[in-house]
Protein backbone atom coordinates (compact mmCIF):
# COMPACT_ATOMS: atom_id res chain seq x y z
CA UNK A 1 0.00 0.00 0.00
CA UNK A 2 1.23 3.53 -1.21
CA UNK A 3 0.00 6.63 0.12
CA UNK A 4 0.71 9.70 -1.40
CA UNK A 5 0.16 13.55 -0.51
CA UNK A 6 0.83 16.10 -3.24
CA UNK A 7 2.20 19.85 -1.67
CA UNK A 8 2.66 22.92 -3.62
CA UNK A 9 -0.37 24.57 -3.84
CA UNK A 10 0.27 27.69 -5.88
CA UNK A 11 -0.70 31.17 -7.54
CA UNK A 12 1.73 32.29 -10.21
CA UNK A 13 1.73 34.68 -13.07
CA UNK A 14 1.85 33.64 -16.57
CA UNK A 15 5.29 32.75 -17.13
CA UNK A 16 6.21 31.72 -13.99
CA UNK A 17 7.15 28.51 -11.90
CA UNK A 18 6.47 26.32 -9.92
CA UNK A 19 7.35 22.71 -8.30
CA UNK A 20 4.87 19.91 -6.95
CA UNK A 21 5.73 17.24 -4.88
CA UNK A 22 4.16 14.08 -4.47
CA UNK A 23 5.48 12.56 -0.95
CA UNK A 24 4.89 8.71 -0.76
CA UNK A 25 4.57 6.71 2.72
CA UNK A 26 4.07 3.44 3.19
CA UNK A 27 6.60 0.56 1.77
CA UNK A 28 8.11 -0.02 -2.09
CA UNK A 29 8.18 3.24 -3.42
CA UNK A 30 10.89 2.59 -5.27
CA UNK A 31 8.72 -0.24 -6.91
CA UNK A 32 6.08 1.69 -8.52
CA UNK A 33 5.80 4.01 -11.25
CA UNK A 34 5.12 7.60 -10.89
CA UNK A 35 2.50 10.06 -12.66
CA UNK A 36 0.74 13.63 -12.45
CA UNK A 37 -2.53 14.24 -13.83
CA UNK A 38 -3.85 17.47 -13.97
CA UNK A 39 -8.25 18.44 -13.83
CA UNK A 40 -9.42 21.82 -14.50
CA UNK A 41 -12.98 22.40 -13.84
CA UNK A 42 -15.34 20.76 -16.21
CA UNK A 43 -12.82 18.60 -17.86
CA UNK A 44 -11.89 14.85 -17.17
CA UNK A 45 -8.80 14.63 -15.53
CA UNK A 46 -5.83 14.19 -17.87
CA UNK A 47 -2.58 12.85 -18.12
CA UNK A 48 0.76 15.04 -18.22
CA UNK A 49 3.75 13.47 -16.96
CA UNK A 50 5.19 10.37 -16.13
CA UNK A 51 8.28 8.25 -14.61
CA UNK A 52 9.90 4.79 -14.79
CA UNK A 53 10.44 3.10 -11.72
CA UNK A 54 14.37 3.48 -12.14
CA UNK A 55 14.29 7.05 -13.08
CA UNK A 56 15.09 6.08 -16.60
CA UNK A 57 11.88 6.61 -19.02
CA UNK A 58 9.79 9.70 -18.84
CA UNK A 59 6.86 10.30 -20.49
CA UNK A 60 5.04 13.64 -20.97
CA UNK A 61 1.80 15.02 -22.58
CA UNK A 62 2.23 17.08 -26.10
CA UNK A 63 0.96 20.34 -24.18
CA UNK A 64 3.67 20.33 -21.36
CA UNK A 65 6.78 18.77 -23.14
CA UNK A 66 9.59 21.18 -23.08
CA UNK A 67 8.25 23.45 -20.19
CA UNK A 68 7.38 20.82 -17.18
CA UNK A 69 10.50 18.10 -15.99
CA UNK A 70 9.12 15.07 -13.89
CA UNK A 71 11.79 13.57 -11.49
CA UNK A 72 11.89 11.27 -8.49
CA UNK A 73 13.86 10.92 -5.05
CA UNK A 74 13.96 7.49 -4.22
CA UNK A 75 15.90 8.28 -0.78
CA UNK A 76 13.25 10.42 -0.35
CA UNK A 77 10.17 8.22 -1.47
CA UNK A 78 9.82 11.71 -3.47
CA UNK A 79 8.44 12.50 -6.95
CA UNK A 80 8.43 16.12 -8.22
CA UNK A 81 7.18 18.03 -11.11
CA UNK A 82 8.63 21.03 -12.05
CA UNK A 83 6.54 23.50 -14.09
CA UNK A 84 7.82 26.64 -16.27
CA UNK A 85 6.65 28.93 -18.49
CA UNK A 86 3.24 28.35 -17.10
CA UNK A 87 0.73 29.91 -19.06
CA UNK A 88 -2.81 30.35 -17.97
CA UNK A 89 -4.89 27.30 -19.58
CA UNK A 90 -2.19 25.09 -16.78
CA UNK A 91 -4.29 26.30 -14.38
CA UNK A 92 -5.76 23.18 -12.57
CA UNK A 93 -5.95 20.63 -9.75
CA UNK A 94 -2.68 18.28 -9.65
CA UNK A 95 -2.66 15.13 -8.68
CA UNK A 96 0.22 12.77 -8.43
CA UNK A 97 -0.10 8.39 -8.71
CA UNK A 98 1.55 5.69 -8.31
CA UNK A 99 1.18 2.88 -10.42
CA UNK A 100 2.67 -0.79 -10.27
CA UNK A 101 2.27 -1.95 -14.33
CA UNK A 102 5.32 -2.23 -16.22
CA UNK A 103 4.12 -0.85 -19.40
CA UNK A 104 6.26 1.51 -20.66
CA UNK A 105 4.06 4.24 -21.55
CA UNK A 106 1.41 4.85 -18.54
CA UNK A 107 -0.82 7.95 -19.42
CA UNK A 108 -4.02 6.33 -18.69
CA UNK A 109 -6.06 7.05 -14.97
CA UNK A 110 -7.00 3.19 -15.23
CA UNK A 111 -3.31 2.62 -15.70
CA UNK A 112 -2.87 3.85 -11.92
CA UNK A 113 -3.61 2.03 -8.29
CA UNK A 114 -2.78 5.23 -6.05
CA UNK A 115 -3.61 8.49 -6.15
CA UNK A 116 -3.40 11.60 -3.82
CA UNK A 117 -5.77 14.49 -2.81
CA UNK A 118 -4.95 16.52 -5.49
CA UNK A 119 -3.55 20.13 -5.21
CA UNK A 120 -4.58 23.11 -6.88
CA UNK A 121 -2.24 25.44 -8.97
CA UNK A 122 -3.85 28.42 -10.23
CA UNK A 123 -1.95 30.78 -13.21
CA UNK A 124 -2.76 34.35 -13.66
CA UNK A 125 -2.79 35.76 -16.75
């Protein structure tokens, strides 16, 4: 069991940046793949980043590639996702997951066991 709690609740201007973090507790972080999903209101939620278990493979949606960087911190049962040049249509609520499939490409909510709370980042235009 994985549980995870997203911090980094933010207001930024258009162009600015910000970093989430997605701390895990529990045991085998290090065995699970890690995602964020973002939902802004009246949409589904959607995929935008994610990260082999070894740190190796990333994966990112076509509308953040180039501006947001997904890591982890195994030491630190710690995934992160740093956003720049955020422009206003970012503006949603985060969420960060955990996953234990070893497909290589994991953009899919089904694809996911664990999830957190979610965390809202709101960009000003």
């Amino acid at each position: 069991q994985v549980q995870l709690v997203e911090s980094g609740v933010g207001l930024v201007q258009a162009g600015g940046s910000l970093r989430l973090s997605c701390a895990a507790s529990g045991r085998g972080f290090s065995t699970v793949g890690m995602g964020w999903f973002r939902q802004a209101p009246g949409m589904e939620r959607g995929f935008v980043a994610s990260i082999a278990r070894n740190g190796a493979s990333k994966y990112y949606a076509d509308s953040v590639k180039g501006r947001f960087t997904i890591s982890r911190d195994d030491a630190k049962n710690t995934a992160y996702l740093q956003m720049n040049s955020l422009k206003p249509e970012d503006t949603a609520v985060y969420y960060c997951a955990a996953t234990r499939s070893w497909r290589t490409v994991v953009d899919r909510n089904h694809d996911y066991d664990y999830w957190g709370q979610g965390t809202q980042v709101t960009v000003s235009s």
